[in-house]
PDB file of N, CA and C in Angstrom:
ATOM      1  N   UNK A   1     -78.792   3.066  69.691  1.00  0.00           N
ATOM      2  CA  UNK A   1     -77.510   3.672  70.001  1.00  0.00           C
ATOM      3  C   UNK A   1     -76.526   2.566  70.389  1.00  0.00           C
ATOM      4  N   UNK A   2     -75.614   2.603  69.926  1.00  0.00           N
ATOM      5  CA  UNK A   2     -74.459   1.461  70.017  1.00  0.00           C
ATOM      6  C   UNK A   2     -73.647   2.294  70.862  1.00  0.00           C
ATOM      7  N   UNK A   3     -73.151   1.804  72.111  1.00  0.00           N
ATOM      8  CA  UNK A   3     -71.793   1.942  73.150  1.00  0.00           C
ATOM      9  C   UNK A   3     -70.541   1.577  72.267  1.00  0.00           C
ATOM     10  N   UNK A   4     -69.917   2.206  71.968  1.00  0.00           N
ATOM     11  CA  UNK A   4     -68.831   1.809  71.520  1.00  0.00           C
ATOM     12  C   UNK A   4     -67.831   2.809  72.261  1.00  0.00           C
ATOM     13  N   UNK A   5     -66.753   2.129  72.507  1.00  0.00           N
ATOM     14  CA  UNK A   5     -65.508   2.484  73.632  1.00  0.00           C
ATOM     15  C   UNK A   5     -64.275   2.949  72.713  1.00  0.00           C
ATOM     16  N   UNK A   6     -63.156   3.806  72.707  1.00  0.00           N
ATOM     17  CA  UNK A   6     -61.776   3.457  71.779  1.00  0.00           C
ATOM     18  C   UNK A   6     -60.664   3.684  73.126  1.00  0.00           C
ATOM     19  N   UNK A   7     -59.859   2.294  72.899  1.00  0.00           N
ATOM     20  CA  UNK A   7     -58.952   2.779  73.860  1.00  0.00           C
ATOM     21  C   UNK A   7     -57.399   2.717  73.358  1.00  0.00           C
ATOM     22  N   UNK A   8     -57.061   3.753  73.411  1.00  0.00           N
ATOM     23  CA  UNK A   8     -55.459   3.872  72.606  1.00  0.00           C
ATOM     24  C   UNK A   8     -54.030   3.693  73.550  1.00  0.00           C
ATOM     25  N   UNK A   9     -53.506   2.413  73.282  1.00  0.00           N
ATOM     26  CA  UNK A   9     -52.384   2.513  73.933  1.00  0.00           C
ATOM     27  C   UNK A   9     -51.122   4.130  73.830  1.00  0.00           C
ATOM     28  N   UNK A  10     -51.012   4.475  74.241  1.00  0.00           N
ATOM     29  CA  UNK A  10     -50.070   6.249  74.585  1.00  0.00           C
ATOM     30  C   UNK A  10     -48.815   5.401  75.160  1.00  0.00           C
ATOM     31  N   UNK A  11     -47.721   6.176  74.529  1.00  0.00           N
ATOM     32  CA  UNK A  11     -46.358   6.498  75.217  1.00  0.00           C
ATOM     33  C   UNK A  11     -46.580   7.780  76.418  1.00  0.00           C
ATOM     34  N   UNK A  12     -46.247   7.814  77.293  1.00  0.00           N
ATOM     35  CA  UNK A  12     -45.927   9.393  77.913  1.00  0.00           C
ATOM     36  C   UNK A  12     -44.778   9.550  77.533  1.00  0.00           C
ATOM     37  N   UNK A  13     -45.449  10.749  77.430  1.00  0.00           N
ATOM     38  CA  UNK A  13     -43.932  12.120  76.717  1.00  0.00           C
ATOM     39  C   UNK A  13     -43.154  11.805  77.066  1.00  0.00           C
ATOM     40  N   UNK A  14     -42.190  11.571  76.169  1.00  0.00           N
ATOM     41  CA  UNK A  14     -40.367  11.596  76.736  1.00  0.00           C
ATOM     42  C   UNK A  14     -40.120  10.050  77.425  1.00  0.00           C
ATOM     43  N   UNK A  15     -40.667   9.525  77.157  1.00  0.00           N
ATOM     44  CA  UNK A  15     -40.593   7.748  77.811  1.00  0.00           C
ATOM     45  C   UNK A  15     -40.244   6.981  77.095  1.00  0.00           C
ATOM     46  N   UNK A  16     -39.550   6.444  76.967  1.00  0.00           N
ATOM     47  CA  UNK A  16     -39.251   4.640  76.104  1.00  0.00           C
ATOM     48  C   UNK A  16     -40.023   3.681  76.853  1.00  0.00           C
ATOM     49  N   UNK A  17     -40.284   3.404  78.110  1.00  0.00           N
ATOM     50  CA  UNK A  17     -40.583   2.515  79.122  1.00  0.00           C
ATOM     51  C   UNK A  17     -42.569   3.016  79.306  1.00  0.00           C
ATOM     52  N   UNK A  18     -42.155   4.030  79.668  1.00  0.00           N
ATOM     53  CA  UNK A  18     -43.789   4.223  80.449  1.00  0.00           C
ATOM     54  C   UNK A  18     -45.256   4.621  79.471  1.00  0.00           C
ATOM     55  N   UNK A  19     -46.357   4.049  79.598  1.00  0.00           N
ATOM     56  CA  UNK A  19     -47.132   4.274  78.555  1.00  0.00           C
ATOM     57  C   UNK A  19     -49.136   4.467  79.273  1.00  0.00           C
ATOM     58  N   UNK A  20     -49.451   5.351  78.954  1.00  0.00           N
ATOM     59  CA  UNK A  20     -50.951   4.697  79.135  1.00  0.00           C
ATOM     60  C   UNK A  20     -52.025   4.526  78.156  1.00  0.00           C
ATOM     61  N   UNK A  21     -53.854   4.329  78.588  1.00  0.00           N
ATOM     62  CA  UNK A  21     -54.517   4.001  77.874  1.00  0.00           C
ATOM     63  C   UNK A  21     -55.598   5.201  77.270  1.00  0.00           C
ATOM     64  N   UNK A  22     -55.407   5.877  76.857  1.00  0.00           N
ATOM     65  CA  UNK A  22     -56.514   6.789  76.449  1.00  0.00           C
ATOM     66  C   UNK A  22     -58.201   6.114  76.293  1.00  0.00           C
ATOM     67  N   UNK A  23     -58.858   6.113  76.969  1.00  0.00           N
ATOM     68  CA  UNK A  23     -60.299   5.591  76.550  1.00  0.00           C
ATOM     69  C   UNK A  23     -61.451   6.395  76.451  1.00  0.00           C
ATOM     70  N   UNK A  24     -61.980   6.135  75.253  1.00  0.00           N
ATOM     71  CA  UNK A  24     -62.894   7.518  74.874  1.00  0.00           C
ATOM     72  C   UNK A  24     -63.807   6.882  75.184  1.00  0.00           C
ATOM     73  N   UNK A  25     -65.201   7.632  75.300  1.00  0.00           N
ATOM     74  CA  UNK A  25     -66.875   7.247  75.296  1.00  0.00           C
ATOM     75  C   UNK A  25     -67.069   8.014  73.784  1.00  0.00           C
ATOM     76  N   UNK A  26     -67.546   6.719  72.765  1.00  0.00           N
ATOM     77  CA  UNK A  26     -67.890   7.444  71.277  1.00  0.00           C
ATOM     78  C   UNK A  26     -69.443   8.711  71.700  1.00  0.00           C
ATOM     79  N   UNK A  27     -69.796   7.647  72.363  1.00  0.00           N
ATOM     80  CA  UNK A  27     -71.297   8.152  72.970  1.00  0.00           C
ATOM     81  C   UNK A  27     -71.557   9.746  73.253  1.00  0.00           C
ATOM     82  N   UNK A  28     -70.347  10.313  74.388  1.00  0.00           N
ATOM     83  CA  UNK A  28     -70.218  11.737  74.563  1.00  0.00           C
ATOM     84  C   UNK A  28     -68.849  12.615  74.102  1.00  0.00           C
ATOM     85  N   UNK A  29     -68.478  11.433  73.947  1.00  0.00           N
ATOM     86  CA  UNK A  29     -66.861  11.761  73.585  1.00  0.00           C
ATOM     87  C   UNK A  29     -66.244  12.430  74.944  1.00  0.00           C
ATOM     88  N   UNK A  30     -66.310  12.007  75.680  1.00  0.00           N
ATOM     89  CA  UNK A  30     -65.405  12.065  77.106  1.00  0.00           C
ATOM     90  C   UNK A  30     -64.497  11.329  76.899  1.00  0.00           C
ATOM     91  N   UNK A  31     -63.276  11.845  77.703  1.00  0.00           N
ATOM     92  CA  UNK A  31     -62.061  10.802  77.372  1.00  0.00           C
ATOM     93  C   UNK A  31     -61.267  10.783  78.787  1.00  0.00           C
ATOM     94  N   UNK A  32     -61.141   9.372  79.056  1.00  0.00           N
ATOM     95  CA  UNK A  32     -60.322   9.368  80.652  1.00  0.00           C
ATOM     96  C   UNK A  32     -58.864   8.863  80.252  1.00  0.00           C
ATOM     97  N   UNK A  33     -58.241   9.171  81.420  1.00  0.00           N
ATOM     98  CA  UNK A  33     -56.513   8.832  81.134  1.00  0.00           C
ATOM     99  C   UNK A  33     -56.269   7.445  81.867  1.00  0.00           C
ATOM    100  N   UNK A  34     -56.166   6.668  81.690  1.00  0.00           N
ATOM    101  CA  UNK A  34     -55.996   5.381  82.473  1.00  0.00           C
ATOM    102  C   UNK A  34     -54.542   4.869  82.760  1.00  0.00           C
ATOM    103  N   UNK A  35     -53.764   4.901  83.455  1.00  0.00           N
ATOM    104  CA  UNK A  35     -52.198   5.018  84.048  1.00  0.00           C
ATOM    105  C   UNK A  35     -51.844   3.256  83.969  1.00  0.00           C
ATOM    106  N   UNK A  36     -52.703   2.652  84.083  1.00  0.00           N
ATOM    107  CA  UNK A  36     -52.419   0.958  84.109  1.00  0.00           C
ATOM    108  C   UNK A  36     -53.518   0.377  83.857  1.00  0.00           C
ATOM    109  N   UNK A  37     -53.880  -0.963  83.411  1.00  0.00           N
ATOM    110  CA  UNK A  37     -54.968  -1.885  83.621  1.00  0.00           C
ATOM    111  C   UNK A  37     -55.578  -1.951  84.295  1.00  0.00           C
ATOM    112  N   UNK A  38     -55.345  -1.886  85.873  1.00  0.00           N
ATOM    113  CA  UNK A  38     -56.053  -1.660  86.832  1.00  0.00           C
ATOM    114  C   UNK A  38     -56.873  -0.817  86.786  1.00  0.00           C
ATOM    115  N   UNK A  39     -56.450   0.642  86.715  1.00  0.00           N
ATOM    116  CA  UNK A  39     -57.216   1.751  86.489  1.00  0.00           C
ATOM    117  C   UNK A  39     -58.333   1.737  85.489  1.00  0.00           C
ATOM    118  N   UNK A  40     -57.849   1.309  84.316  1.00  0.00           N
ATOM    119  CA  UNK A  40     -58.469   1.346  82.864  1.00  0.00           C
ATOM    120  C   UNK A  40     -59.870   0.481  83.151  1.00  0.00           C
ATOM    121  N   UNK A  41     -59.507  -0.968  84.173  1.00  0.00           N
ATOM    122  CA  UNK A  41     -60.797  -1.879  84.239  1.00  0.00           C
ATOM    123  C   UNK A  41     -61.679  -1.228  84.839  1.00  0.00           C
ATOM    124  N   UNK A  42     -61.355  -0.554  86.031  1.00  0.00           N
ATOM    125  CA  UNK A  42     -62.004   0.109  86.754  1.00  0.00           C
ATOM    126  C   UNK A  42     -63.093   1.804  85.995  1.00  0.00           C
ATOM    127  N   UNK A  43     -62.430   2.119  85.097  1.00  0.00           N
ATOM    128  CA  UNK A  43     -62.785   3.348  84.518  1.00  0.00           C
ATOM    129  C   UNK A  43     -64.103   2.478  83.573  1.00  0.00           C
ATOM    130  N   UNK A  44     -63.546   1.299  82.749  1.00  0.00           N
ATOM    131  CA  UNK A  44     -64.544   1.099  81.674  1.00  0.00           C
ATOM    132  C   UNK A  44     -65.482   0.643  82.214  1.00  0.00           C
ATOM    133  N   UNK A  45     -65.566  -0.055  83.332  1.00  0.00           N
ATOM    134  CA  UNK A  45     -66.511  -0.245  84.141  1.00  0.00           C
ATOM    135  C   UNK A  45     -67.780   0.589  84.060  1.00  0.00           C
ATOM    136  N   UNK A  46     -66.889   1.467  84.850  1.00  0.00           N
ATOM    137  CA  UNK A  46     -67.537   2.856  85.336  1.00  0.00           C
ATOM    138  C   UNK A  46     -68.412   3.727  83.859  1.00  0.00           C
ATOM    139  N   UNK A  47     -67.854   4.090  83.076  1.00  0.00           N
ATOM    140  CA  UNK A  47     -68.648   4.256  81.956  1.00  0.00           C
ATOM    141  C   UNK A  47     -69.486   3.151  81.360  1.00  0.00           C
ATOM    142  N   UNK A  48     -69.531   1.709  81.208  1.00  0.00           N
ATOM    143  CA  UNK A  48     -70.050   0.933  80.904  1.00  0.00           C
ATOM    144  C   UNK A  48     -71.612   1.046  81.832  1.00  0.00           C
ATOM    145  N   UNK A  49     -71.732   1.116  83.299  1.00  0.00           N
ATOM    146  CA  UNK A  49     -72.560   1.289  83.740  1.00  0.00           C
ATOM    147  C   UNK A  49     -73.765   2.542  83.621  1.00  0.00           C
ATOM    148  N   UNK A  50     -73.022   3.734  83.116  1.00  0.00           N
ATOM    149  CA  UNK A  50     -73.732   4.679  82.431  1.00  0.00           C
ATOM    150  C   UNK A  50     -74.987   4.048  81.405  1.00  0.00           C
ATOM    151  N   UNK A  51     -74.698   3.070  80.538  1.00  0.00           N
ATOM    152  CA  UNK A  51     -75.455   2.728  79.835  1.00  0.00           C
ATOM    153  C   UNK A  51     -76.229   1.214  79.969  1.00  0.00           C
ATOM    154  N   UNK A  52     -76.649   1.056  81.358  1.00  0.00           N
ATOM    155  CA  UNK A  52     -76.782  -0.505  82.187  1.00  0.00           C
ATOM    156  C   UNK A  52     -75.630  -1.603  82.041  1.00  0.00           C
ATOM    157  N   UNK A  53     -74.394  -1.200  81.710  1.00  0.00           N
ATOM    158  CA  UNK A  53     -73.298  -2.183  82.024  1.00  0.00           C
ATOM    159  C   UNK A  53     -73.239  -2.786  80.566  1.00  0.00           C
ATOM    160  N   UNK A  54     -74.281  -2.624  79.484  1.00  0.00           N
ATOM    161  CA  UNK A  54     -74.111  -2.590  78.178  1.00  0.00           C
ATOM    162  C   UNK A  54     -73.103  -2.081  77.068  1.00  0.00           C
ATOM    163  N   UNK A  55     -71.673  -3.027  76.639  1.00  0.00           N
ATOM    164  CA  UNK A  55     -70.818  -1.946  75.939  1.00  0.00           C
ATOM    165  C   UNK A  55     -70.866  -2.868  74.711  1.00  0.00           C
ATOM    166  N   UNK A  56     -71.154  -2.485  73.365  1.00  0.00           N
ATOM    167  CA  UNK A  56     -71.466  -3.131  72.463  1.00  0.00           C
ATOM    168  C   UNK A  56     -69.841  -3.808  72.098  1.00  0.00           C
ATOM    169  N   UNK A  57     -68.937  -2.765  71.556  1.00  0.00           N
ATOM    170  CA  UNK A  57     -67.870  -2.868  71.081  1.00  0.00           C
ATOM    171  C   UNK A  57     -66.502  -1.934  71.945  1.00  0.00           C
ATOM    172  N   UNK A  58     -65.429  -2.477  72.080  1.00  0.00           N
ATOM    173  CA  UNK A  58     -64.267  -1.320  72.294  1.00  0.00           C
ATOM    174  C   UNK A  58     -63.104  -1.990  71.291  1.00  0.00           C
ATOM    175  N   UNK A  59     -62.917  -0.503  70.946  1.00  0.00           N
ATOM    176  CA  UNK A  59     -61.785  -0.427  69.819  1.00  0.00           C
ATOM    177  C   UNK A  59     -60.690  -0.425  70.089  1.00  0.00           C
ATOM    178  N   UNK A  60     -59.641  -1.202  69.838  1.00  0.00           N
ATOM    179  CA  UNK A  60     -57.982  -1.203  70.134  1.00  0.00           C
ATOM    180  C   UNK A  60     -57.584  -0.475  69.354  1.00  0.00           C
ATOM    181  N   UNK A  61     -56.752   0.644  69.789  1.00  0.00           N
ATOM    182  CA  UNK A  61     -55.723   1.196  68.668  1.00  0.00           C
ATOM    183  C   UNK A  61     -53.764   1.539  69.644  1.00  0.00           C
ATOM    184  N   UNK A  62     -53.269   1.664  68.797  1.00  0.00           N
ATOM    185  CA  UNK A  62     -52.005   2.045  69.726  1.00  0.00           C
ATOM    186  C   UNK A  62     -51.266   3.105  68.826  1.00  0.00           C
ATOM    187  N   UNK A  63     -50.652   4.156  69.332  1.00  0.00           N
ATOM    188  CA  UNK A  63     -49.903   5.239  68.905  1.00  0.00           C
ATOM    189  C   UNK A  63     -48.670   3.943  68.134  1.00  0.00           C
ATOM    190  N   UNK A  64     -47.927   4.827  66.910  1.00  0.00           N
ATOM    191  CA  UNK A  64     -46.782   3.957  66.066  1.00  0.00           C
ATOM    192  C   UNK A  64     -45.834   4.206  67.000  1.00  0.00           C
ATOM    193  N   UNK A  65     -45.929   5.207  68.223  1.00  0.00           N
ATOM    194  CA  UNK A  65     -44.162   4.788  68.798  1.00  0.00           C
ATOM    195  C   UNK A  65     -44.439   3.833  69.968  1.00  0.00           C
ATOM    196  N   UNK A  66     -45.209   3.187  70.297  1.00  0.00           N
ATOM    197  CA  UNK A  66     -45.373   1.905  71.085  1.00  0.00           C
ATOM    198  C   UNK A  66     -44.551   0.628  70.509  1.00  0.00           C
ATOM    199  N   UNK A  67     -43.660   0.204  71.360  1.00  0.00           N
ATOM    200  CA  UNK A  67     -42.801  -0.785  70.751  1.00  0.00           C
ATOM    201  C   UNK A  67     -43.487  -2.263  71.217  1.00  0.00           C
ATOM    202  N   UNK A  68     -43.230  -3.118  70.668  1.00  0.00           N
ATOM    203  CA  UNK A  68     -43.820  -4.382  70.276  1.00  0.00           C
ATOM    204  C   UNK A  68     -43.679  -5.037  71.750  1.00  0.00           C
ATOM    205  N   UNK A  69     -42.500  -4.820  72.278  1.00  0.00           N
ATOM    206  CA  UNK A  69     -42.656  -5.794  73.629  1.00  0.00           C
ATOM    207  C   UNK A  69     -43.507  -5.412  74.768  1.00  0.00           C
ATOM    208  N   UNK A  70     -43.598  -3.544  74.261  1.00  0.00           N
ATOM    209  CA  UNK A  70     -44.617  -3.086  75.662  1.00  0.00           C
ATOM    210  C   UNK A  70     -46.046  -3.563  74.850  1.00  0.00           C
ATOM    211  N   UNK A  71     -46.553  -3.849  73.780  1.00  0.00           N
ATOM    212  CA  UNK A  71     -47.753  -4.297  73.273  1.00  0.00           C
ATOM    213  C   UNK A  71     -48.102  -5.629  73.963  1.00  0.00           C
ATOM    214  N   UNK A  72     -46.597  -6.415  73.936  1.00  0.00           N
ATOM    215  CA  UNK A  72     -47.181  -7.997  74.405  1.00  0.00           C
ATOM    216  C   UNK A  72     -47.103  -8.046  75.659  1.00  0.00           C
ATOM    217  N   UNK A  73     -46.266  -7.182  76.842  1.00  0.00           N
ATOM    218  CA  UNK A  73     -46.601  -6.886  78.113  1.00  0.00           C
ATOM    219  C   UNK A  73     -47.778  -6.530  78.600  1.00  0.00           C
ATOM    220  N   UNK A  74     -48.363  -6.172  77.652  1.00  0.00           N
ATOM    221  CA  UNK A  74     -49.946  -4.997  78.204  1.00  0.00           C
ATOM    222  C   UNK A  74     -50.872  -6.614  77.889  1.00  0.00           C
ATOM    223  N   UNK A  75     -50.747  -7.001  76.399  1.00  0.00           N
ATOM    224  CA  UNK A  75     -51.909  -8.399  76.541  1.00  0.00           C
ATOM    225  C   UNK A  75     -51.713  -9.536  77.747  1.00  0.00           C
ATOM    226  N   UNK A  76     -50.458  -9.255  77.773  1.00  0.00           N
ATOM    227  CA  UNK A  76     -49.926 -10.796  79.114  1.00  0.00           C
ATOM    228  C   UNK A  76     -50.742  -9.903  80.542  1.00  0.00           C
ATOM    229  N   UNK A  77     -50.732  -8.509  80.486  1.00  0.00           N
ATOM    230  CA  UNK A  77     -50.891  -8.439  81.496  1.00  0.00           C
ATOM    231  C   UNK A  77     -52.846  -8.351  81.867  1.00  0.00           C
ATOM    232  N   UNK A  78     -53.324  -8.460  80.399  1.00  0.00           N
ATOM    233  CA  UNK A  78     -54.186  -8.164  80.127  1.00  0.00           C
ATOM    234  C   UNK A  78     -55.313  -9.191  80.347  1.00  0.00           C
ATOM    235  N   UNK A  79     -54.468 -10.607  80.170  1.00  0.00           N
ATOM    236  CA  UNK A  79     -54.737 -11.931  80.124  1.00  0.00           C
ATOM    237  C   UNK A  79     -55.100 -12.484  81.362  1.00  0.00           C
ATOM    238  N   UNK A  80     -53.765 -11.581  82.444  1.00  0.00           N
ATOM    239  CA  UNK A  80     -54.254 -12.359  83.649  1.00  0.00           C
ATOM    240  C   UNK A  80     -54.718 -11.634  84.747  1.00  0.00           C
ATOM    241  N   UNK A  81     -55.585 -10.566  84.024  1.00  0.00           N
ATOM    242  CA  UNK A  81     -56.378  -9.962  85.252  1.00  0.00           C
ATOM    243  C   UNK A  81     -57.658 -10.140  84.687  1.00  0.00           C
ATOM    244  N   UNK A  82     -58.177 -10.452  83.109  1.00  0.00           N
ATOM    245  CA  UNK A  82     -59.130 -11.454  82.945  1.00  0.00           C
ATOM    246  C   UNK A  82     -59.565 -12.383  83.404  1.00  0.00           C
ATOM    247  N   UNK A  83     -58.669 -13.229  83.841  1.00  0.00           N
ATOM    248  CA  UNK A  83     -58.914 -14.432  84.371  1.00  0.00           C
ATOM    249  C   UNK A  83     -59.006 -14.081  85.844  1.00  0.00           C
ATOM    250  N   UNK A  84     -58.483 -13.188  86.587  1.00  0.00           N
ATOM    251  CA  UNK A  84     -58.855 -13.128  87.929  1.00  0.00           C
ATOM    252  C   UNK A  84     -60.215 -12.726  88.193  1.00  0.00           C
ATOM    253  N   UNK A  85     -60.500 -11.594  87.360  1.00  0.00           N
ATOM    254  CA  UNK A  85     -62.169 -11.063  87.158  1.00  0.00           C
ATOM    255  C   UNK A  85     -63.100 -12.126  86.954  1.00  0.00           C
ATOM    256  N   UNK A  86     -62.783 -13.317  85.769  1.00  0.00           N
ATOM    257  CA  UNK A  86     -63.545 -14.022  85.323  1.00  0.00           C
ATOM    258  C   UNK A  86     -63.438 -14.987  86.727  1.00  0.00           C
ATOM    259  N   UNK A  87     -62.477 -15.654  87.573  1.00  0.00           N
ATOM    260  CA  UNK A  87     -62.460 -16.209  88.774  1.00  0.00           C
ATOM    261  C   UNK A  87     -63.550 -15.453  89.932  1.00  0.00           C
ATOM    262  N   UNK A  88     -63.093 -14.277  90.300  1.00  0.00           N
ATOM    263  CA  UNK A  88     -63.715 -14.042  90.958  1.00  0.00           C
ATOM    264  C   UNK A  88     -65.561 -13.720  90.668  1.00  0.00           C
ATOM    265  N   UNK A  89     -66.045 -13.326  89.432  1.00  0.00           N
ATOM    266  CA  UNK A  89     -67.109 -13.375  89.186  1.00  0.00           C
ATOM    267  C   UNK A  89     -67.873 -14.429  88.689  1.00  0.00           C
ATOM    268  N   UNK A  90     -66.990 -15.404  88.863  1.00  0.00           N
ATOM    269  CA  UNK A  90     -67.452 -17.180  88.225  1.00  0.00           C
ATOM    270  C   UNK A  90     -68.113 -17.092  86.750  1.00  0.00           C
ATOM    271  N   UNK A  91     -67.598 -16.156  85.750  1.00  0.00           N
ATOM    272  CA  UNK A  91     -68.185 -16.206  84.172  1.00  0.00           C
ATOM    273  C   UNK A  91     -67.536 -15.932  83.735  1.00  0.00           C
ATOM    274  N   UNK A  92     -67.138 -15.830  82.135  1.00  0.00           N
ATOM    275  CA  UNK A  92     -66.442 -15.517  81.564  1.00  0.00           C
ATOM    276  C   UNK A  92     -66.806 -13.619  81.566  1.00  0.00           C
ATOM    277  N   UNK A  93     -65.913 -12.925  81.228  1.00  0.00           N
ATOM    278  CA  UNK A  93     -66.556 -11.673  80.858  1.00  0.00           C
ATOM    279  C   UNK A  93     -66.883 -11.356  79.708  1.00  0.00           C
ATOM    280  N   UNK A  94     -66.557 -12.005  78.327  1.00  0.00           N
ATOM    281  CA  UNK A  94     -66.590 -11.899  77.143  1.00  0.00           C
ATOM    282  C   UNK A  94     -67.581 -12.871  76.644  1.00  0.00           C
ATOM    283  N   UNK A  95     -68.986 -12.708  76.383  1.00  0.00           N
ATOM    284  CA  UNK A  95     -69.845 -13.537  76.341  1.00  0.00           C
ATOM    285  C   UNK A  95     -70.015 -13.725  75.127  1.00  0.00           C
ATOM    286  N   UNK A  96     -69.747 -15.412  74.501  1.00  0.00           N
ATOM    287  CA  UNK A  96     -70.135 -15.698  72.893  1.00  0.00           C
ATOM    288  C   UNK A  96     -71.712 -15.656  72.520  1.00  0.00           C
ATOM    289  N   UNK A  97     -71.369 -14.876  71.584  1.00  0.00           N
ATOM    290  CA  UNK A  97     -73.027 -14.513  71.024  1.00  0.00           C
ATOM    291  C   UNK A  97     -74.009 -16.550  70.265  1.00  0.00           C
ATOM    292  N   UNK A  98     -74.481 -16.303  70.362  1.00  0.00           N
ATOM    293  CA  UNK A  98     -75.375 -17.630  69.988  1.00  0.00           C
ATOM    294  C   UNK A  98     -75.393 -17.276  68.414  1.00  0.00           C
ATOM    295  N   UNK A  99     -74.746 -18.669  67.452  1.00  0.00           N
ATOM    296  CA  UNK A  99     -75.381 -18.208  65.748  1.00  0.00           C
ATOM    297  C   UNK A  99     -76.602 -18.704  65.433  1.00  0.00           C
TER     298      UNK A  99
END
């Protein structure tokens, strides 16, 4: 059984500005609403541990009315709470597979 995650960047209704992350479990197909990054790390977590902290793959997708600068706001912001995680847990979190 492969963990695989999908998490979809969302506009909220009626917003130009405000947006969240839809993240499914392919596994049961549960789906949580994630309001920011913060939340979202904390949620995939949380399902990740369901299956010993094992998540094979997660899928990026984004709704077409997501505009390009909130896309590169979300990776910048995405970038540097990586690196705080990866600081505070002294590893990278994204582990290169051996060829």
């Amino acid at each position: 059984m492969s963990v695989i995650f999908e998490s979809t960047i969302k506009m909220v209704e009626g917003s130009k500005t405000n947006w969240y992350i839809e993240l499914k479990d392919t596994v049961d197909d549960s789906i949580e609403i994630c309001k920011d990054l913060q939340e979202y790390s904390k949620k995939i977590e949380e399902l990740g541990n369901k299956y010993g902290g094992i998540i094979d793959e997660v899928k990026w997708n984004k709704n077409e009315d997501i505009h390009p600068m909130i896309i590169n706001n979300i990776r910048l912001e995405m970038a540097q709470l990586q690196k705080e995680i990866e600081e505070e847990r002294g590893e990278p979190i994204i582990k290169e597979e051996n060829s």
